[in-house]
Protein backbone atom coordinates (compact mmCIF):
# COMPACT_ATOMS: atom_id res chain seq x y z
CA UNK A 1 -15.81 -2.99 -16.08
CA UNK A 2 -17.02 -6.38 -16.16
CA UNK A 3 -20.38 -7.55 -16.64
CA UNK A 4 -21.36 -10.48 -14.06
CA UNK A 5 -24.65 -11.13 -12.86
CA UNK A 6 -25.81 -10.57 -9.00
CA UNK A 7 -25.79 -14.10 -7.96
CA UNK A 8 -21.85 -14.61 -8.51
CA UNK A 9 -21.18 -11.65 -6.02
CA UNK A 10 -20.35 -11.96 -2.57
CA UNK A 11 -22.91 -10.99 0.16
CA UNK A 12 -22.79 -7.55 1.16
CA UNK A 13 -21.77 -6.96 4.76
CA UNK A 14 -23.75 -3.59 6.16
CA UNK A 15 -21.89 -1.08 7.84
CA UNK A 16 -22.99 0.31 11.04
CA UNK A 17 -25.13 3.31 10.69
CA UNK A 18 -23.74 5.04 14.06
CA UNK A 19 -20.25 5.51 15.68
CA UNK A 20 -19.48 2.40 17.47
CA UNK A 21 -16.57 0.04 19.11
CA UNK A 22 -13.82 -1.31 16.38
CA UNK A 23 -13.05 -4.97 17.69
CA UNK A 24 -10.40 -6.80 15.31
CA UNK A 25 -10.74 -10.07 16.71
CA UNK A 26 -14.36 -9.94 15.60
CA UNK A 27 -13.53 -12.66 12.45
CA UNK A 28 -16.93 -13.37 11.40
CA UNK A 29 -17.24 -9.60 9.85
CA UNK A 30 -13.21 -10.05 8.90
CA UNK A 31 -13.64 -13.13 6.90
CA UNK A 32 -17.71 -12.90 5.99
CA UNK A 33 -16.49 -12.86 2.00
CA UNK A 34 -14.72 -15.94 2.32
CA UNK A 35 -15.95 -19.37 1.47
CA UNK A 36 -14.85 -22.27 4.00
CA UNK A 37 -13.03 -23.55 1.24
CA UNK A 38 -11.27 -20.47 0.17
CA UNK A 39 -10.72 -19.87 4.14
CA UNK A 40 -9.27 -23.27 4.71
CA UNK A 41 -7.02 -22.84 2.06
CA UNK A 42 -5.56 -19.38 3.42
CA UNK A 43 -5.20 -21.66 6.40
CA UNK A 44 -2.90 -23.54 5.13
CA UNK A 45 -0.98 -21.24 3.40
CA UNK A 46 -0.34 -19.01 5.99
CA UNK A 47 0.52 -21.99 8.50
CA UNK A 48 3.16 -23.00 5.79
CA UNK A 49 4.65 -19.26 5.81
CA UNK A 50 4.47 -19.47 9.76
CA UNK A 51 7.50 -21.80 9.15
CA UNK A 52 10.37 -19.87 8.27
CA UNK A 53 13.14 -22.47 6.72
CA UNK A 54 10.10 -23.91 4.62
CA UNK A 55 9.72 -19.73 3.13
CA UNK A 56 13.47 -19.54 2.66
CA UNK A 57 13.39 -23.17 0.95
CA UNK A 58 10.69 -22.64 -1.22
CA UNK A 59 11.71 -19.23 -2.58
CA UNK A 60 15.01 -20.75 -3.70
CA UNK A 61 13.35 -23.66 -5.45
CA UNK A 62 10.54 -21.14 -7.40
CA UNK A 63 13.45 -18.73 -8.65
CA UNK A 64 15.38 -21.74 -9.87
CA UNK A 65 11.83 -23.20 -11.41
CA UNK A 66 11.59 -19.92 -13.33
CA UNK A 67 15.68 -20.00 -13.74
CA UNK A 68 14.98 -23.62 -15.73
CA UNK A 69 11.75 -22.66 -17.31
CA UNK A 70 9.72 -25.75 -15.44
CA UNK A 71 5.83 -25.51 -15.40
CA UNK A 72 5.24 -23.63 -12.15
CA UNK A 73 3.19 -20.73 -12.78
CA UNK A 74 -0.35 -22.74 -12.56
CA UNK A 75 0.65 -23.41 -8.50
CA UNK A 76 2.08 -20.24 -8.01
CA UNK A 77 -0.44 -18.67 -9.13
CA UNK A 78 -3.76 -20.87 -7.39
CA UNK A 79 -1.40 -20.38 -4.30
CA UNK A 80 0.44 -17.54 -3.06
CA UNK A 81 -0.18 -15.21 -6.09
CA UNK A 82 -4.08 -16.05 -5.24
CA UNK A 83 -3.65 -14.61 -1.57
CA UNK A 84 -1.61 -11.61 -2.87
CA UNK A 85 -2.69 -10.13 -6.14
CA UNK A 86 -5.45 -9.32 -7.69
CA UNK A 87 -4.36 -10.77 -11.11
CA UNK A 88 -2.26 -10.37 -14.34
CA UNK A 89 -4.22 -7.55 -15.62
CA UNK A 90 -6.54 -4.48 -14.40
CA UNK A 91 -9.68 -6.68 -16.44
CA UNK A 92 -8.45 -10.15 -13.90
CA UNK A 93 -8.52 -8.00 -10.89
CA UNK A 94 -12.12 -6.72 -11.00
CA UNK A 95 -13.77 -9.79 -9.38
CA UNK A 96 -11.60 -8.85 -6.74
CA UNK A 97 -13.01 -5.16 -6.79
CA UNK A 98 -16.40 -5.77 -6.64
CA UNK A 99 -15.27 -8.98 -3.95
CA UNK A 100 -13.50 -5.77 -1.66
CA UNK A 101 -16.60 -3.15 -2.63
CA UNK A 102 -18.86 -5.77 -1.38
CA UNK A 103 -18.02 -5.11 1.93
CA UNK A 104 -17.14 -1.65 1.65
CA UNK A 105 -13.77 -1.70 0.96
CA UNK A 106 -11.56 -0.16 -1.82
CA UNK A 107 -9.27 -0.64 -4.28
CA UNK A 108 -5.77 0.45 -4.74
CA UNK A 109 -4.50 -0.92 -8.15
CA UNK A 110 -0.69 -1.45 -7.68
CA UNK A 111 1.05 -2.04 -10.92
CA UNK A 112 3.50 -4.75 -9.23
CA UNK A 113 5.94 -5.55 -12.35
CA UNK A 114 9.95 -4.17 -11.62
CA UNK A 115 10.50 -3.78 -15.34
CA UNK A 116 13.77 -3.42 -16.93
CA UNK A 117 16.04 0.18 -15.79
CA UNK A 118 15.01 1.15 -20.03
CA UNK A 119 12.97 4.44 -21.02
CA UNK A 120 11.03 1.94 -22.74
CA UNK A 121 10.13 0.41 -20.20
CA UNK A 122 9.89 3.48 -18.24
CA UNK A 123 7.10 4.42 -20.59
CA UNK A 124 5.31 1.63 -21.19
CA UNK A 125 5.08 1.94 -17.32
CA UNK A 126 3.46 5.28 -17.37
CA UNK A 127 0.77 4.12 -19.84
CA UNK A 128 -0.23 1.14 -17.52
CA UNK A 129 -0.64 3.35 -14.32
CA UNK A 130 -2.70 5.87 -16.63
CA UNK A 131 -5.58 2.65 -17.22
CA UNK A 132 -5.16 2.28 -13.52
CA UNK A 133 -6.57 5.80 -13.42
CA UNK A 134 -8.93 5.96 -16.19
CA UNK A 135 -10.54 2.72 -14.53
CA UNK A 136 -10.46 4.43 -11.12
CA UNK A 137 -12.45 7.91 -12.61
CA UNK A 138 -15.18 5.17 -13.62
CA UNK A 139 -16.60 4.58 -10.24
CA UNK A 140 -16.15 4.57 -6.28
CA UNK A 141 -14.59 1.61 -5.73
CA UNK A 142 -10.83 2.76 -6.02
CA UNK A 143 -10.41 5.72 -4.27
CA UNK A 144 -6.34 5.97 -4.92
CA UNK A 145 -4.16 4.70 -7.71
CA UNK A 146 -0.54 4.61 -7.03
CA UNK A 147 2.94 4.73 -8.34
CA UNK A 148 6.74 4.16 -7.36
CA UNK A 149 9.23 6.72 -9.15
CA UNK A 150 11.62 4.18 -9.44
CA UNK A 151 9.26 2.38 -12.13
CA UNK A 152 9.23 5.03 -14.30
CA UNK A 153 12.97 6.27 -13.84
CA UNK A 154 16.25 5.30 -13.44
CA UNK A 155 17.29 4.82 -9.68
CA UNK A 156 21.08 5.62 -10.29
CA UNK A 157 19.92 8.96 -11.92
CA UNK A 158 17.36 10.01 -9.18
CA UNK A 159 20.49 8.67 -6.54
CA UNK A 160 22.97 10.70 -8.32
CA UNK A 161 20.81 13.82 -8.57
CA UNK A 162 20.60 14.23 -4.60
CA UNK A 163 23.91 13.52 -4.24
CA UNK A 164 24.49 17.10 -5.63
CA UNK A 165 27.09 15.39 -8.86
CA UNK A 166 26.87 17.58 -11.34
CA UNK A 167 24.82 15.93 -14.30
CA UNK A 168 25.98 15.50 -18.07
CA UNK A 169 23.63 16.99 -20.68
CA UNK A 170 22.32 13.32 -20.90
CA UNK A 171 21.40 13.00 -17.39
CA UNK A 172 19.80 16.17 -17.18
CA UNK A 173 17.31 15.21 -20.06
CA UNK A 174 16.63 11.90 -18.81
CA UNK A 175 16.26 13.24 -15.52
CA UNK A 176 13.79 15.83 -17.25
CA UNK A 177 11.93 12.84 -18.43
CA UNK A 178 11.29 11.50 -15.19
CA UNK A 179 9.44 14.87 -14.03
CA UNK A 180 7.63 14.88 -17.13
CA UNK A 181 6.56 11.00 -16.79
CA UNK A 182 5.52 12.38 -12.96
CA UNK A 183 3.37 14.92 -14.34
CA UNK A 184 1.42 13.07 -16.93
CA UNK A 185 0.22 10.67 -13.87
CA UNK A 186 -0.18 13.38 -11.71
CA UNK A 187 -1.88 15.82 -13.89
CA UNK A 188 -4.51 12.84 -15.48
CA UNK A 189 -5.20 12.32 -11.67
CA UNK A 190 -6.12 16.03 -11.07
CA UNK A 191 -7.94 15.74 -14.39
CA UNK A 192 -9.93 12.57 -13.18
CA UNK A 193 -10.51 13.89 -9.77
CA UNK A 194 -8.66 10.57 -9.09
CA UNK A 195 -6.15 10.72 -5.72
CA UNK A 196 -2.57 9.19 -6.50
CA UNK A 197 -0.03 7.87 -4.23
CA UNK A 198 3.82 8.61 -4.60
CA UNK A 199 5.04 5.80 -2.83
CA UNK A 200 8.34 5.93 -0.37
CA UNK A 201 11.12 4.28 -0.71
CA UNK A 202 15.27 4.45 -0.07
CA UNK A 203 16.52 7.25 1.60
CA UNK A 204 19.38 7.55 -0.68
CA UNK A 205 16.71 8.78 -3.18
CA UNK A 206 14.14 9.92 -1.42
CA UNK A 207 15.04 14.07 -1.22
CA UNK A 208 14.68 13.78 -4.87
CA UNK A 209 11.12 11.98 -5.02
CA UNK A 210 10.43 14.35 -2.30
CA UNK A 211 10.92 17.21 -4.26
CA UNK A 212 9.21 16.03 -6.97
CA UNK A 213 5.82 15.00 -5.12
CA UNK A 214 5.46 18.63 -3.28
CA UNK A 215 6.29 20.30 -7.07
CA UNK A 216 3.29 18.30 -7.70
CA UNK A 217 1.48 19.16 -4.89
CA UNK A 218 1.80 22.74 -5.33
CA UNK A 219 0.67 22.16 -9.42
CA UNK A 220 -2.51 19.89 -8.64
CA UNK A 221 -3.46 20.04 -4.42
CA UNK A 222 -4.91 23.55 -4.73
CA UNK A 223 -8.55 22.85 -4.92
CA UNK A 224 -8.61 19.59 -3.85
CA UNK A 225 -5.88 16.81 -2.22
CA UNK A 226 -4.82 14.52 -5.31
CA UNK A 227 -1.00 14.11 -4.90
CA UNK A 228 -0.04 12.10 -1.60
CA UNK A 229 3.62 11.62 -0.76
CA UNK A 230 4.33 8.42 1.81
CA UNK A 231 6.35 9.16 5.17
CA UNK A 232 8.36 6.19 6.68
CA UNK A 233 7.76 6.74 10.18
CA UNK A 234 11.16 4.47 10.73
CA UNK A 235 13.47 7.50 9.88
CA UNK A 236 14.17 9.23 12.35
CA UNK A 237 13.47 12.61 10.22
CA UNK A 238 10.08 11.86 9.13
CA UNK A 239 8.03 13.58 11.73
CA UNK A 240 9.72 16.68 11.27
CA UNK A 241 9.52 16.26 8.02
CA UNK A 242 5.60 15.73 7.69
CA UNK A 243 5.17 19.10 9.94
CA UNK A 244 7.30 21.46 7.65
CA UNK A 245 5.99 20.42 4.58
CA UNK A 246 2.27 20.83 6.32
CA UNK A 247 3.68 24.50 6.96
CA UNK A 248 4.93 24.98 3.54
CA UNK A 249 1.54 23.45 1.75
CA UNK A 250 -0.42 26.03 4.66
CA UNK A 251 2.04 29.14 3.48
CA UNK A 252 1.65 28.21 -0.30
CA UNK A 253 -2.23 27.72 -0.38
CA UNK A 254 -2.47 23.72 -1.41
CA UNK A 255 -3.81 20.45 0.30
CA UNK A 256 -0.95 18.10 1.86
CA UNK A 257 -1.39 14.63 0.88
CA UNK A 258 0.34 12.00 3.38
CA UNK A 259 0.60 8.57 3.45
CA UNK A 260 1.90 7.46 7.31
CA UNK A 261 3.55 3.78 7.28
CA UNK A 262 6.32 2.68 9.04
CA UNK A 263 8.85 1.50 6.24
CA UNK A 264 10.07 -1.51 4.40
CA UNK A 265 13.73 -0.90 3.58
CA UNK A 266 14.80 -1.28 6.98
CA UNK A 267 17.83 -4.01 6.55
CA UNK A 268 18.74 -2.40 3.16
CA UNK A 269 19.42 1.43 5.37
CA UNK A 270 21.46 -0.20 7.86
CA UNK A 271 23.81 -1.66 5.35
CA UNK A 272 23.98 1.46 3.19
CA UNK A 273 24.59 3.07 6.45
CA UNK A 274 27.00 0.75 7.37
CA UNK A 275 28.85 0.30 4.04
CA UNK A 276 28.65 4.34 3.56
CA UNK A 277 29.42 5.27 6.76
CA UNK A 278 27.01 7.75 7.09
CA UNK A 279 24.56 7.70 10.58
CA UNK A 280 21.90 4.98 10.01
CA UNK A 281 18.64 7.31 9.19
CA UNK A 282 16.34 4.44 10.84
CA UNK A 283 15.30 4.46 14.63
CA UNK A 284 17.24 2.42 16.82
CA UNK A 285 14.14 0.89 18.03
CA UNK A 286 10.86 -0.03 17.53
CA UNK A 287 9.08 1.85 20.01
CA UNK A 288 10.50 5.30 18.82
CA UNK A 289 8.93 4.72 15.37
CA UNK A 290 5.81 3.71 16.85
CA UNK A 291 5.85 6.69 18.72
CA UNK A 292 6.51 8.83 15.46
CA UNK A 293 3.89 7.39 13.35
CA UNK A 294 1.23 7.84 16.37
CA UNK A 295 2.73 11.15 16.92
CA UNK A 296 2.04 12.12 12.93
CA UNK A 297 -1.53 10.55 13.26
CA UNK A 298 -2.26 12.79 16.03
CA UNK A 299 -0.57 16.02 13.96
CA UNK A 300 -2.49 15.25 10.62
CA UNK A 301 -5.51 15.15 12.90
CA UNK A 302 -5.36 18.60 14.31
CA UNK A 303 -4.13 20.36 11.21
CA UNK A 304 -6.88 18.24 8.99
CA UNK A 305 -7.52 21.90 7.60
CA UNK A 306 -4.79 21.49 5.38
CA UNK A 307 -3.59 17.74 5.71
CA UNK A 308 -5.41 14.35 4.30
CA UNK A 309 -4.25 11.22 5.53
CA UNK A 310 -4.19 7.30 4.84
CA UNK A 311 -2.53 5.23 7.15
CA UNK A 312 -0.92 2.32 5.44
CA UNK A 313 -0.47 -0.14 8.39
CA UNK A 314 -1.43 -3.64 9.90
CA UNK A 315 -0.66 -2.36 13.08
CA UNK A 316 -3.88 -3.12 15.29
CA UNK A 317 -2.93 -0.61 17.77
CA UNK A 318 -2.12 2.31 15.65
CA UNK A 319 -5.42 2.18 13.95
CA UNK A 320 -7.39 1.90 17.23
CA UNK A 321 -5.23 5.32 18.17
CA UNK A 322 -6.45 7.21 15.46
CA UNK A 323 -10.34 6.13 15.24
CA UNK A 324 -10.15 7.32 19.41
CA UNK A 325 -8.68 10.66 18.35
CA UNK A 326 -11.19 11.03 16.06
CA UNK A 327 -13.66 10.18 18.27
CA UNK A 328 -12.25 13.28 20.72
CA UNK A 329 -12.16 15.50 17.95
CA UNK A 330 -16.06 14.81 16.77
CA UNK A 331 -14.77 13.97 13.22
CA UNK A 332 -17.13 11.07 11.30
CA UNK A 333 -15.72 7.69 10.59
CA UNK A 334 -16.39 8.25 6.83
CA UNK A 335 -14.54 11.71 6.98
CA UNK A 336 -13.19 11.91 3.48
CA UNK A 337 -10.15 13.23 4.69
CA UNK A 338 -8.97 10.05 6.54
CA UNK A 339 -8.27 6.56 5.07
CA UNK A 340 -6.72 3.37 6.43
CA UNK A 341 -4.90 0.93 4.23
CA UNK A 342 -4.01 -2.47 4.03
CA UNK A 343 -2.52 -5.13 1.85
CA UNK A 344 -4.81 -7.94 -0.17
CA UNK A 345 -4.52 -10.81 1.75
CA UNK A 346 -3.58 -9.64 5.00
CA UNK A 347 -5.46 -8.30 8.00
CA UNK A 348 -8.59 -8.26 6.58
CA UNK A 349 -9.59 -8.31 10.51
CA UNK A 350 -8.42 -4.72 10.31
CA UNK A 351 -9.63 -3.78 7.02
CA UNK A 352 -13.18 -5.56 7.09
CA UNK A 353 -13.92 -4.78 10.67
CA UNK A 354 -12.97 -0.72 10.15
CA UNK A 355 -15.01 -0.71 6.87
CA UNK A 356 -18.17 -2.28 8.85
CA UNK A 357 -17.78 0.22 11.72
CA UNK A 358 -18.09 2.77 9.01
CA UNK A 359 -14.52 4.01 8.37
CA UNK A 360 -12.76 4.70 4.70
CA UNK A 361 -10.98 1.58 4.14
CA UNK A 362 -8.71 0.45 1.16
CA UNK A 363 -6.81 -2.71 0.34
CA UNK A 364 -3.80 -2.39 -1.81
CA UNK A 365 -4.36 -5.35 -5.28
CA UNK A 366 -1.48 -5.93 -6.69
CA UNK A 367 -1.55 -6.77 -10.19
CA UNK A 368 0.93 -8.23 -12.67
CA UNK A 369 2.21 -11.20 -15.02
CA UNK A 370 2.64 -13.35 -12.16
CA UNK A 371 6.99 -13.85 -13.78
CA UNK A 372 6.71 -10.02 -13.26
CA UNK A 373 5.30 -10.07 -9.55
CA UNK A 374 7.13 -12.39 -8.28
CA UNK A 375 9.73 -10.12 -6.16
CA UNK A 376 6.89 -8.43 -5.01
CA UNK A 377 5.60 -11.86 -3.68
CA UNK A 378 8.90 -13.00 -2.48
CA UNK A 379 8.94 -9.87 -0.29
CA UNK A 380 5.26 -10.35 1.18
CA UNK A 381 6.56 -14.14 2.24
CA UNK A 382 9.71 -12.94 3.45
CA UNK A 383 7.68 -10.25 5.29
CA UNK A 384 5.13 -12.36 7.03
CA UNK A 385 7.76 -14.63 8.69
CA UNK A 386 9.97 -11.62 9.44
CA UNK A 387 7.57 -9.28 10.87
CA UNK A 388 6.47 -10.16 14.69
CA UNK A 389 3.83 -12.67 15.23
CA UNK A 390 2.71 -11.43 11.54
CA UNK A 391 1.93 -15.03 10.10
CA UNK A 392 0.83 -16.54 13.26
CA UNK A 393 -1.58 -13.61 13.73
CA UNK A 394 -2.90 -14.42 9.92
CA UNK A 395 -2.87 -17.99 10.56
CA UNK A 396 -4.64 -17.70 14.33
CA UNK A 397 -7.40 -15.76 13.17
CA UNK A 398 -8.46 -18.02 10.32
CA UNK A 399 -8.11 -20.78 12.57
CA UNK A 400 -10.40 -19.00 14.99
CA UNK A 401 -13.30 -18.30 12.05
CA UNK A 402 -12.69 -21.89 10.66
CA UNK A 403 -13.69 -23.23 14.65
CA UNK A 404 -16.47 -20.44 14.62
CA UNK A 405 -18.27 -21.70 11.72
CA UNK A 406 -17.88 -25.31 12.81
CA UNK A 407 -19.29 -24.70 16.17
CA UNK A 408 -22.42 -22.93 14.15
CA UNK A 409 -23.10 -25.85 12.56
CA UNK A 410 -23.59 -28.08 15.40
């Protein structure tokens, strides 16, 4: 960990000591870390990535800057890579730790780089998400560490193994690998008392990361809830899906780790879909995957005997459903059982105002070599002017705080 003094950290907000009223459009707790000059600059980026053509425009000019090797990394990186990661390396991303601690919110460490489809890369992979663990077994302030299957395994092999084809000698070994690589990060997270995240993604490989998460739930969840798998609330299967692995993890004596979020693949499922012609796994609307992740809130809720939960949404409404079921059922706001999730540099009028109001929050710090990151950064622009209102929600709220603080000066 880093050694700073006192008087370079932000000022700690307090949480409230008893149960009381979550209001996200309370911005002077959401933004109370934030300098005016750090908040007028996140002003002005998000009111550039409220304009759609200007996203598309200047996406196409930064992968053709990195295409021709021109000097762009220093403005990327004081810009959008500022907002969105936490830095190139797990040592850059602790002032952003103790920053999110500061007001009682976690850390996820999110090893952001898509390396090469290479076992060496595979492996060097593996050995990066291990620090992330190691540094998360040294104190409190990252409850979960993280990992996508896909970054430690070849896609086309974990595709072709739930297709049911029959796999060469090869395959079989390198598909051996990727179980083993699983279990290393698993099994160091059991070791560390550290909880890890299996993160979701297509459905065309999904059985097979399925599989492998509840193998590992059924090796490391039986004293205490380490392994989480992630349910995309979008497919139509989820919900069902959540509620019989709950009954398998009750029948076979281990904890059930789930991660509820709605899903991020959506247009790439609808042209698989399309292309394979095979029924489109997604919900034809939005309002039946709302319903489904509410739905699975609700269900983790009453079987909390056997189920631990984050949810892993920016949706205000969703989160206000769950802290008023727990209110009903009498369970605490810090329950350890029950965690909310959000990404760095968004809705930290969600994040900030939960944590104050005494709930288990966590922000999601990506880290990387900012070449590395940048499809992960391309997708959170894309994102904010493709999701609903997302952007102008962002931007609206730091305009709000930015008038606050100027009519407290007067």
């Amino acid at each position: 960990m880093s050694n700073r003094s006192s008087s370079s950290m932000p000022t700690i907000v307090q949480r409230a000591t008893t149960t009381k009223s979550v209001s996200f459009e309370d911005t002077s707790i959401a933004f109370s870390s934030q300098s005016n000059g750090k908040l007028r600059k996140t002003y002005w980026l998000f009111a550039l990535m409220n304009q759609g053509w200007l996203v598309n425009l200047g996406t196409f000019f930064i992968k053709l800057a990195f295409k021709l090797q021109l000097p762009v990394k220093k403005l990327i990186k004081s810009t959008i890579f500022e907002q969105f990661c936490g830095g190139e390396t797990i040592r850059d991303c602790e002032k952003t730790i103790q920053k999110l601690h500061s007001g009682h919110v976690g850390t996820i460490l999110d090893y952001s780089v898509e390396g090469e489809d290479n076992e060496a890369s595979f492996d060097e992979t593996v050995l990066e998400i291990l620090r992330t663990i190691e540094r998360a077994s040294e104190s409190n302030d990252i409850p979960f560490c993280v990992f996508k299957v896909t970054g430690i395994g070849s896609t086309d092999l974990l595709e072709k193994a739930q297709s049911g084809t029959e796999l060469s000698d090869e395959e079989k070994n390198a598909y051996e690998r990727i179980r083993q690589r699983v279990d290393v990060l698993c099994k160091r997270a059991s070791e560390r008392s550290v909880r890890i995240f299996i993160d979701a993604e297509e459905s065309w490989i999904q059985d097979t990361i399925d599989k492998l998460a509840y193998e590992m739930m059924d090796r490391y969840n039986h004293q205490q809830c380490i392994v989480y798998n992630t349910y995309q609330l979008y497919r139509s299967d989820s919900f069902d899906n959540l509620k019989k692995s709950t009954q398998t993890a009750r029948s076979k004596g281990y904890f059930l780790g789930a991660k509820l979020v709605r899903g991020a693949y959506i247009e790439k499922e609808r042209i698989q879909a399309h292309e394979g012609e095979y029924l489109d796994p997604i919900h034809h609307t939005k309002a039946e995957t709302d319903r489904d992740f509410n739905q699975s809130v609700e269900f983790c809720l009453d079987n909390r005997d056997t189920v631990s939960i984050c949810l892993g949404t920016h949706n205000e409404y969703s989160c206000h459903y769950c802290i008023n079921r727990m209110q009903e059922l009498r369970i605490a706001p810090n329950d350890t059982h029950i965690w909310f999730a959000q990404l760095l540099g968004m809705s930290d009028n969600i994040s900030y105002n939960l944590a104050y109001a005494g709930y288990n929050v966590a922000k999601y710090v990506p880290y990387g070599p900012v070449e590395a990151v940048m499809p992960y950064l391309f997708r959170r622009a894309a994102e904010n002017k493709s999701i609903a209102g997302q952007s102008s929600r962002e931007y609206l709220l730091v305009k709000n705080e930015l008038k606050r603080r100027k009519s407290c000066q007067k």
